[in-house]
Protein backbone atom coordinates (compact mmCIF):
# COMPACT_ATOMS: atom_id res chain seq x y z
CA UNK A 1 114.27 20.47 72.95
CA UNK A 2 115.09 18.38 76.09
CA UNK A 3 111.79 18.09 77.45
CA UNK A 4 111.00 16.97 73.99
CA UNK A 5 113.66 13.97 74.22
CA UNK A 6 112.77 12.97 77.53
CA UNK A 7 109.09 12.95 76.48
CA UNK A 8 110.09 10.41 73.90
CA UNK A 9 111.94 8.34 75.91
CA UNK A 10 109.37 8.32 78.25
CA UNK A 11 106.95 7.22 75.50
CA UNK A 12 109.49 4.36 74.11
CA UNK A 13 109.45 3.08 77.99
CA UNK A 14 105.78 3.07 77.87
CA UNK A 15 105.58 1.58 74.60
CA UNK A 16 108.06 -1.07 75.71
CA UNK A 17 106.40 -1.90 79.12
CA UNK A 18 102.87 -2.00 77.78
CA UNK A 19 103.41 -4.60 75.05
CA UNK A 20 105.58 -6.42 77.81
CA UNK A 21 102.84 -6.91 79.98
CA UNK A 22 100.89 -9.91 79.10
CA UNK A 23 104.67 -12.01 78.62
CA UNK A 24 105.11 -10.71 82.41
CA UNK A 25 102.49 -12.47 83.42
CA UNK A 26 102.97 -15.34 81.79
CA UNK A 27 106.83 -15.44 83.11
CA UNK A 28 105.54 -14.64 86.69
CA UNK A 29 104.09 -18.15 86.78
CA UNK A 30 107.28 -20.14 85.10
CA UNK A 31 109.29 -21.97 87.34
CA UNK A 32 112.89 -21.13 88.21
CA UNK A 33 115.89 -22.43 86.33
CA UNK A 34 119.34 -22.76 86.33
CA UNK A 35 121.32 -20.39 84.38
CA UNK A 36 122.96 -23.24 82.93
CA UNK A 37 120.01 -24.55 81.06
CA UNK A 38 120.48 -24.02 77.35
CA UNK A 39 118.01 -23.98 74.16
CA UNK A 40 119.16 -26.45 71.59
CA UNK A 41 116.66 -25.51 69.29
CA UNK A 42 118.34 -23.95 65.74
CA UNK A 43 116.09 -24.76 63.03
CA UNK A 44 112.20 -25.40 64.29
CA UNK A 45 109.77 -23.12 65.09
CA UNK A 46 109.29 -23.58 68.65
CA UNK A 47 112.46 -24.23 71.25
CA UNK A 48 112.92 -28.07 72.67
CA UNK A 49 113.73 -26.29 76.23
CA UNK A 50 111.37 -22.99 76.87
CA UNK A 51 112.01 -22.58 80.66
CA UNK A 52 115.58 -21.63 79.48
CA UNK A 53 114.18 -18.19 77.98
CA UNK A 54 111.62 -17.62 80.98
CA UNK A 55 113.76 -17.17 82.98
CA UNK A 56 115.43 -13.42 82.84
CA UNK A 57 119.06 -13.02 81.18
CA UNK A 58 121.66 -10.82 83.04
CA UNK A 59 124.54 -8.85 80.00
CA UNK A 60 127.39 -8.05 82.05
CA UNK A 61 129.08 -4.24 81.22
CA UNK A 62 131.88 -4.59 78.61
CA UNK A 63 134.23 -2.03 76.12
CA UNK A 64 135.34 -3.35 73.10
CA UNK A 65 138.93 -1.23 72.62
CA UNK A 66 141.15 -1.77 69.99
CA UNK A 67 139.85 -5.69 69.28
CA UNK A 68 140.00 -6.48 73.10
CA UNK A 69 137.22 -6.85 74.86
CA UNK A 70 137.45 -5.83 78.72
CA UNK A 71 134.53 -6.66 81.65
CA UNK A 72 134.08 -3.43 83.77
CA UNK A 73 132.29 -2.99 86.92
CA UNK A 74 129.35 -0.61 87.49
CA UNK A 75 132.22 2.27 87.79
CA UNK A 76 135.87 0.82 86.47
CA UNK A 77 139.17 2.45 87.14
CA UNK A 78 138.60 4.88 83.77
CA UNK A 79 135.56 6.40 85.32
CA UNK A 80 132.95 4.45 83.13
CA UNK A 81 129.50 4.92 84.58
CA UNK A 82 127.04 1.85 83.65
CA UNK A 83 123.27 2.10 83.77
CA UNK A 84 120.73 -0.67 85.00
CA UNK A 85 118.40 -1.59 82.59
CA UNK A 86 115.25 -3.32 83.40
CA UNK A 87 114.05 -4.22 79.98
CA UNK A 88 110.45 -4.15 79.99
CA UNK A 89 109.81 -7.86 81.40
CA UNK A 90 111.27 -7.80 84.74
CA UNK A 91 111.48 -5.68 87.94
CA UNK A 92 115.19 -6.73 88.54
CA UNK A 93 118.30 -5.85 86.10
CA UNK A 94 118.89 -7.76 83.06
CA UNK A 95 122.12 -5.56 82.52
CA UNK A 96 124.61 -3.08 82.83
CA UNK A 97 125.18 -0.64 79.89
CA UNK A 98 128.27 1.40 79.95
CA UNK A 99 127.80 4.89 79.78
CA UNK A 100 130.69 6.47 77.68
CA UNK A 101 131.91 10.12 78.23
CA UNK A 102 133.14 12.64 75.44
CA UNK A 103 136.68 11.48 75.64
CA UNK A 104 135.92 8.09 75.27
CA UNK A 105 134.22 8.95 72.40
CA UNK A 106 137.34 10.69 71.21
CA UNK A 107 139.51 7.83 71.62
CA UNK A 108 137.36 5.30 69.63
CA UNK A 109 137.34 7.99 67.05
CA UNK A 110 141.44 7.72 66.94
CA UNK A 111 141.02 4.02 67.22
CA UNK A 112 138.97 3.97 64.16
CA UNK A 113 141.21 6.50 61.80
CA UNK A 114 143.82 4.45 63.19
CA UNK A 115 142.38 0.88 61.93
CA UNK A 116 141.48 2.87 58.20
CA UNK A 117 145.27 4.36 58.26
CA UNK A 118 143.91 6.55 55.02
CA UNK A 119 143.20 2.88 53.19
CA UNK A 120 146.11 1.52 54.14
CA UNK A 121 144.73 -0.48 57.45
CA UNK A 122 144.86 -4.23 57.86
CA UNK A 123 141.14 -4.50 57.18
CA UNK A 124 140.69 -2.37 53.86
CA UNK A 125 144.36 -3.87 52.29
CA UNK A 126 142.77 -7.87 52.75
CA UNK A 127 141.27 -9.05 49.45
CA UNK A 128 137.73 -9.13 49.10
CA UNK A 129 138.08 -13.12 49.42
CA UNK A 130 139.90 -12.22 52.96
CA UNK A 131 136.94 -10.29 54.37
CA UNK A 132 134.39 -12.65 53.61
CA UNK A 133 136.46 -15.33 54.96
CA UNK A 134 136.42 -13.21 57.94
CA UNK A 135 132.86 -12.51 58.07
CA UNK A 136 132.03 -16.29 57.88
CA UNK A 137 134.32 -16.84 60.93
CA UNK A 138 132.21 -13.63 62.53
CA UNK A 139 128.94 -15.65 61.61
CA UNK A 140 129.98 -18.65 63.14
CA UNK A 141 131.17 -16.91 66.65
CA UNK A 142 127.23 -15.41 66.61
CA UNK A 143 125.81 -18.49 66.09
CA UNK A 144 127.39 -19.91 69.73
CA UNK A 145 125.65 -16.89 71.40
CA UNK A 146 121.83 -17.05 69.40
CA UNK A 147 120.30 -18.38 72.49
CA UNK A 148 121.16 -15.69 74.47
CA UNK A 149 120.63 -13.19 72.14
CA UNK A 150 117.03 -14.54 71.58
CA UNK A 151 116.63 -14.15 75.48
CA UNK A 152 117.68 -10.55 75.65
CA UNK A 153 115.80 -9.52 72.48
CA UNK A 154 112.49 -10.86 74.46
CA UNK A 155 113.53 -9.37 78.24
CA UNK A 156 114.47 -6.29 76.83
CA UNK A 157 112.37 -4.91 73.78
CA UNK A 158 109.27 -7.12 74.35
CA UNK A 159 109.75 -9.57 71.11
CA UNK A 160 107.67 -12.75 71.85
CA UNK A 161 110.06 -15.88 71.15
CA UNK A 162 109.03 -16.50 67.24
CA UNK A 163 109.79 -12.48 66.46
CA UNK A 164 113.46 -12.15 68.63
CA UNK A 165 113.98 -15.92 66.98
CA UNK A 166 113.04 -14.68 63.01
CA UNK A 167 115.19 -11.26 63.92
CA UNK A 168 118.29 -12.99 64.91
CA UNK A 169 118.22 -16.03 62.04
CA UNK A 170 117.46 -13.22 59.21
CA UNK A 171 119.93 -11.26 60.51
CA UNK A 172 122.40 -14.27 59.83
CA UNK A 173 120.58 -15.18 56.55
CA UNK A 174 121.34 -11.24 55.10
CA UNK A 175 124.91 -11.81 55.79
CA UNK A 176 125.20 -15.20 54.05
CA UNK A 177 122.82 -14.51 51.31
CA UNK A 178 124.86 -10.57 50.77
CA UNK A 179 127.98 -13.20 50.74
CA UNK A 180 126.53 -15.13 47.94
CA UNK A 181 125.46 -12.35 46.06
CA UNK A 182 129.10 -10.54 46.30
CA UNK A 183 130.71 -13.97 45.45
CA UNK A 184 128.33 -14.69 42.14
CA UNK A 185 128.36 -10.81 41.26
CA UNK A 186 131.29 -10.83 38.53
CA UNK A 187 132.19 -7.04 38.87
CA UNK A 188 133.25 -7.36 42.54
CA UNK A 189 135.77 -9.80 41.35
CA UNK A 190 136.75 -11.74 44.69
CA UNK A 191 139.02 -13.69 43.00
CA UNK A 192 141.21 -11.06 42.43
CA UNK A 193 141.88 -11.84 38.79
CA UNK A 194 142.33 -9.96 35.46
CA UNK A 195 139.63 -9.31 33.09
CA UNK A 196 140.80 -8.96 29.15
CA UNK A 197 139.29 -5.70 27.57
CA UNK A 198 139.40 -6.02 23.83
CA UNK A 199 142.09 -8.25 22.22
CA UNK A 200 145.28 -7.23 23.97
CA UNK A 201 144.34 -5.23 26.90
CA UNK A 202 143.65 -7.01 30.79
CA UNK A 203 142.73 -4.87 33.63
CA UNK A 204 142.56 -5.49 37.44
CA UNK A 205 139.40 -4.07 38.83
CA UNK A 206 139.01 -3.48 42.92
CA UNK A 207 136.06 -2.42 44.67
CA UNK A 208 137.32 -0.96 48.36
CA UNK A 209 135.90 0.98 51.12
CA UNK A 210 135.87 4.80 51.67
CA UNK A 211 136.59 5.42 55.05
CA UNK A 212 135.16 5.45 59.13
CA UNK A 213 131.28 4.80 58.82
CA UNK A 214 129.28 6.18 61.76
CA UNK A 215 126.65 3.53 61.96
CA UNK A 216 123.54 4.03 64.31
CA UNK A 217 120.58 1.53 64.75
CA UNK A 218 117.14 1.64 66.17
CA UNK A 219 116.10 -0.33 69.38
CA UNK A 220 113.26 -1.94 67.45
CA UNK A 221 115.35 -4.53 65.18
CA UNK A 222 118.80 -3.62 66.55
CA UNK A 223 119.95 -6.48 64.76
CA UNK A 224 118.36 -7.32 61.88
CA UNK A 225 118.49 -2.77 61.15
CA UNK A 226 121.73 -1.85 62.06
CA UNK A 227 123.55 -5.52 60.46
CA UNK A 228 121.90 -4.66 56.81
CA UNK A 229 124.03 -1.20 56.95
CA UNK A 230 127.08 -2.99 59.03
CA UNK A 231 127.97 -6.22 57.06
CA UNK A 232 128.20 -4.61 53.75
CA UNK A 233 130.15 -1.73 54.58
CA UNK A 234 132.64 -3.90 56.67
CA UNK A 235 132.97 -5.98 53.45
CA UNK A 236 133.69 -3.60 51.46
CA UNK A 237 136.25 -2.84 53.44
CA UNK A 238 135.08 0.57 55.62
CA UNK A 239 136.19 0.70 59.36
CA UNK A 240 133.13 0.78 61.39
CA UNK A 241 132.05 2.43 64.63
CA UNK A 242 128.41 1.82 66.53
CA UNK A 243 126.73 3.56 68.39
CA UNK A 244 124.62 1.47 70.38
CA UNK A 245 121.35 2.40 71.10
CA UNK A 246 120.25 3.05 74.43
CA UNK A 247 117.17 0.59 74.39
CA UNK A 248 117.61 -2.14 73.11
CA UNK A 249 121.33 -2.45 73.12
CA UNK A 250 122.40 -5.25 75.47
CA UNK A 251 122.16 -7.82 72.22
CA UNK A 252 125.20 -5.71 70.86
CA UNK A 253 126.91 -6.47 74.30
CA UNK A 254 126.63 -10.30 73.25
CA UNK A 255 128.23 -9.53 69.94
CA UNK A 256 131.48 -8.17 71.03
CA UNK A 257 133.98 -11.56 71.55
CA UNK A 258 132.86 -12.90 68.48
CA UNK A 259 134.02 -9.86 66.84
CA UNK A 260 137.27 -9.59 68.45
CA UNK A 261 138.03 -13.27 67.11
CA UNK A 262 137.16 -12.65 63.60
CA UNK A 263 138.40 -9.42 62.88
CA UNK A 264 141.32 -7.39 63.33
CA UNK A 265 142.50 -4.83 65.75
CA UNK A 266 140.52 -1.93 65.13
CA UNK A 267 138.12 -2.93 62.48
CA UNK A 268 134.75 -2.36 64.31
CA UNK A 269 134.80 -0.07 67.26
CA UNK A 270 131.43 0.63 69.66
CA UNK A 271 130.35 3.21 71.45
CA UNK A 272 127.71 3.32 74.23
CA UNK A 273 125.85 5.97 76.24
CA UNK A 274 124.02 9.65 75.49
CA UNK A 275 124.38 9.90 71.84
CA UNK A 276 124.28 13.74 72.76
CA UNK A 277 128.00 13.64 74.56
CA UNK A 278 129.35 10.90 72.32
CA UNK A 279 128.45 11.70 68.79
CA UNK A 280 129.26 15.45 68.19
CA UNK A 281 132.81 14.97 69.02
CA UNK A 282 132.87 12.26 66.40
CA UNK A 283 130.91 14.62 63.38
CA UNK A 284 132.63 17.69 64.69
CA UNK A 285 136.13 16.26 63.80
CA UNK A 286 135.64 15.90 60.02
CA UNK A 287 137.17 12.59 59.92
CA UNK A 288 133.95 10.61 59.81
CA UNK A 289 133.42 9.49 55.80
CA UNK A 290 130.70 8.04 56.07
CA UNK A 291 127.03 8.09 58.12
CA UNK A 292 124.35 4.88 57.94
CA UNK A 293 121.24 6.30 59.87
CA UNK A 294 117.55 4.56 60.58
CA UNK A 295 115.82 6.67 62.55
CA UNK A 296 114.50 10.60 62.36
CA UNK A 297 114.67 13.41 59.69
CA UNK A 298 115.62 15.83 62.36
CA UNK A 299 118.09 13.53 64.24
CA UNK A 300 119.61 12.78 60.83
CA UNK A 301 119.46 16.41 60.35
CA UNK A 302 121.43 17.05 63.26
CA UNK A 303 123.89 14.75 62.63
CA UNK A 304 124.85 15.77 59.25
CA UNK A 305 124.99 19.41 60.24
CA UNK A 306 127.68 19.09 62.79
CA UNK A 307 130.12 17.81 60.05
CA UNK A 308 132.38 20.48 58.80
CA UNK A 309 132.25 19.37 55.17
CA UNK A 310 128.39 17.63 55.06
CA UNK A 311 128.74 17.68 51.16
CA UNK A 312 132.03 15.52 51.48
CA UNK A 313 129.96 13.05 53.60
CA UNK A 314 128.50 9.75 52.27
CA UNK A 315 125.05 9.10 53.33
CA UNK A 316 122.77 5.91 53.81
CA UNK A 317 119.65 7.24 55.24
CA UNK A 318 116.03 5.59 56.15
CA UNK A 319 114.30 7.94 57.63
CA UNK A 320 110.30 7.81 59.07
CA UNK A 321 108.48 6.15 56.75
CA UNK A 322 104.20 5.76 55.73
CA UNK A 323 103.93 2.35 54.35
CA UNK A 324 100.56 1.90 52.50
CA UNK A 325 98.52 -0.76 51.81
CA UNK A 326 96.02 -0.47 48.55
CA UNK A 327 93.45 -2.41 48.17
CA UNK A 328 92.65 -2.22 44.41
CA UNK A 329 88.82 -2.17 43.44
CA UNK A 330 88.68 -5.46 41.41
CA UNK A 331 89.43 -7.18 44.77
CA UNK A 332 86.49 -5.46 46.65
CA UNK A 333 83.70 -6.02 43.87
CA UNK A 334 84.39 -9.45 43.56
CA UNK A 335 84.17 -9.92 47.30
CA UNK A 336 80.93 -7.94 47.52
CA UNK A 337 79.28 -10.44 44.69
CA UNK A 338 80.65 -13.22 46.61
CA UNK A 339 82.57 -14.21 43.67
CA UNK A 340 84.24 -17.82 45.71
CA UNK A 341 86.44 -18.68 42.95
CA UNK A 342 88.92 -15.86 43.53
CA UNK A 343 92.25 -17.51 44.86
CA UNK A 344 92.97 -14.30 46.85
CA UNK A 345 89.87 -12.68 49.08
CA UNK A 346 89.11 -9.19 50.90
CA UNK A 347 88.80 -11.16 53.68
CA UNK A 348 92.66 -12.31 53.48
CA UNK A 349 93.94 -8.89 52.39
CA UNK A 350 92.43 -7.66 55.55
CA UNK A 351 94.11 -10.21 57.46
CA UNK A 352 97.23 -9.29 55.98
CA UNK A 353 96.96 -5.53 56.67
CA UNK A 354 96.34 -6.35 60.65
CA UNK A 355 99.24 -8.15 60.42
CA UNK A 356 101.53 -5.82 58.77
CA UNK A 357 100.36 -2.68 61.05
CA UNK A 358 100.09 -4.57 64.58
CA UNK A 359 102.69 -6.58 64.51
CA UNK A 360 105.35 -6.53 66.91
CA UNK A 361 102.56 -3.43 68.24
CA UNK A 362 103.19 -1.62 65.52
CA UNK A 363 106.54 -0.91 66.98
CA UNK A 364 108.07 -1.56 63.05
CA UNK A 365 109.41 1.37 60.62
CA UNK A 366 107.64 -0.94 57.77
CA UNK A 367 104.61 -1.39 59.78
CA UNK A 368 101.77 -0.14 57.89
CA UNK A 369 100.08 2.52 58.65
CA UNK A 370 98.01 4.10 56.12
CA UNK A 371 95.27 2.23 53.55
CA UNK A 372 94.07 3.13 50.24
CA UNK A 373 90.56 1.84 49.89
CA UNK A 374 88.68 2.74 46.01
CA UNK A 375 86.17 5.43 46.87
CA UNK A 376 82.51 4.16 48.06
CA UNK A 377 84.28 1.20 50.13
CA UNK A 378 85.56 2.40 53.10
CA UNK A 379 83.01 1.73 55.48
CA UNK A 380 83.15 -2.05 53.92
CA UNK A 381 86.28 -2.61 54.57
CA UNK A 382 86.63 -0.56 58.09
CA UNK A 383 83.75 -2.94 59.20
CA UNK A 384 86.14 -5.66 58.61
CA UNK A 385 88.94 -4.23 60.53
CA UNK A 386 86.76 -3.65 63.52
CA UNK A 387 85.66 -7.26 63.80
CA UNK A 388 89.07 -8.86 63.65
């Protein structure tokens, strides 16, 4: 089983420094800036000051305890142990991730059951109205750090600059657009008001949280992945801990102040470090409600196992997944008899399949990765593939 881990962590550092390579060329020949230098650019498609993300980032170590955050060195006074990591861009550091140890893990865990206070915590008694407000503050702390969090996306998980740009403004987008949806949704009833049933009867009606979510992300979109779980949960009023992921973590780093200024004590907690000394002391407790997963069946597995009531547990789960693309037969016999009046071709549906399974290198749980093709075909359309 361990050789097995390392062998995939091995692989994901392949994976990473392989599609890296052609940026790290590029970057070898940009010219050296001043950290100062900042991207302005928040709308268009391309930033008005490039050199700024050329040149590499450096994420300082941080805890986030009880709503403060606190800087630590490579080895602070409490013993925490931060790694170097090297992204898969640059030969030097672009950060310092703190390496938590089982009691640390312990201690969020009593931070956490402290902030839900068995749904009496600060957090889950606001009104719905409250923790949107607060969210919207959250949003607009983010926003001050998106150039930076662009930057580390690139350095560290290999996005080019449209891709780490697209993850972190949908990643804001979700959250305003899950906003709108809560706020025009009638049943969630943010205004807090009473609703007349029949001709003399009015009723309140509350939606509320549950309990301490577990949330883990993947290093692939840890953004965009882990915020789709996060926001709505923390909305509903759930107290929240992260585990952030080994690679691709450092953006999480960035996230921490604005957090501390929008929410309460104790609302969101994170944890970093080997997810196989951190997490079991968290699922072996029992006082975990809730677990929001992206990742592996048998990780997942794992995870729910360790709980000592797994049927009590609430579960969010997207696990491995064989996207398909089908190309349906009307589309191929109308290519083959050159039929030019067809708005959509075989031609752009094979475009669109590249695109969908090599993007990003693949490196997507939506990328696709299998393709249904009517019988008699294949070799047409595998011709196609090979000369794109």
């Amino acid at each position: 089983m361990n050789l097995s881990r390392a062998y995939r962590y091995t692989l994901v550092s392949l994976l990473l420094t392989s599609q890296c390579l052609f940026s790290k060329l590029k970057l070898s020949t940009a010219k050296t800036v001043a950290t100062t230098v900042t991207c302005t650019d928040t709308k268009d498609n391309s930033c008005t000051n490039m050199d700024f993300f050329k040149e590499a980032p450096f994420v300082s170590p941080r805890i986030m305890i009880e709503g403060q955050v606190h800087a630590i060195q490579s080895e602070d006074e409490s013993g925490t142990e931060s790694w170097s990591i090297n992204g898969c861009c640059s030969s030097q550091s672009i950060g310092l991730m703190p390496q938590m140890s089982t009691e640390q893990s312990q201690l969020i865990l009593d931070n956490a059951v402290k902030g839900w206070s068995n749904g009496q915590g600060e957090w889950t008694q606001m009104t719905l109205a409250q923790r949107i407000e607060c969210v919207e503050a959250f949003v607009e702390e983010l926003m001050t750090q998106r150039e930076e969090i662009i930057r580390v996306l690139m350095w560290e998980i290999g996005k080019n600059y449209p891709d780490a740009k697209s993850e972190f403004d949908r990643t804001v987008e979700f959250i305003r657009k899950t906003i709108e949806a809560i706020k025009s949704t009638e049943d969630y009833n943010v205004g807090s008001t009473f609703r007349k049933i029949g001709s003399d009867t009015n009723v309140f009606i509350r939606r509320n949280g549950f309990g301490v979510i577990l949330c883990l992300g993947p290093y692939n979109y840890p953004l965009n992945e882990t915020y789709a779980t996060l926001i709505p949960a923390l909305l509903m009023g759930n107290v929240l801990i992260l585990k952030i992921p080994q690679v691709g973590g450092l953006s999480h780093l960035l996230t921490f102040e604005a957090f501390a200024k929008a929410l309460p004590p104790n609302t969101i907690h994170f944890i970093s470090g080997s997810g196989r000394k951190t997490l079991p002391p968290l699922m072996n407790s029992g006082q975990i409600d809730g677990l929001a997963f992206i990742g592996g069946t048998s990780s997942a597995d794992k995870l729910i196992t360790q709980h000592p009531q797994p049927h009590r547990l609430k579960l969010f789960l997207q696990l491995e997944a064989k996207n398909m693309a089908i190309i349906l037969k009307d589309l191929v016999v109308k290519d083959t008899e050159n039929d030019t009046d067809q708005e959509y071709t075989l031609a752009k549906a094979v475009d669109e399949i590249i695109v969908g399974s090599l993007s990003y290198n693949g490196q997507r749980c939506t990328a696709l990765k299998i393709i249904f093709v009517p019988k008699g075909y294949g070799l047409t359309v595998s011709k196609m593939l090979a000369s794109r």
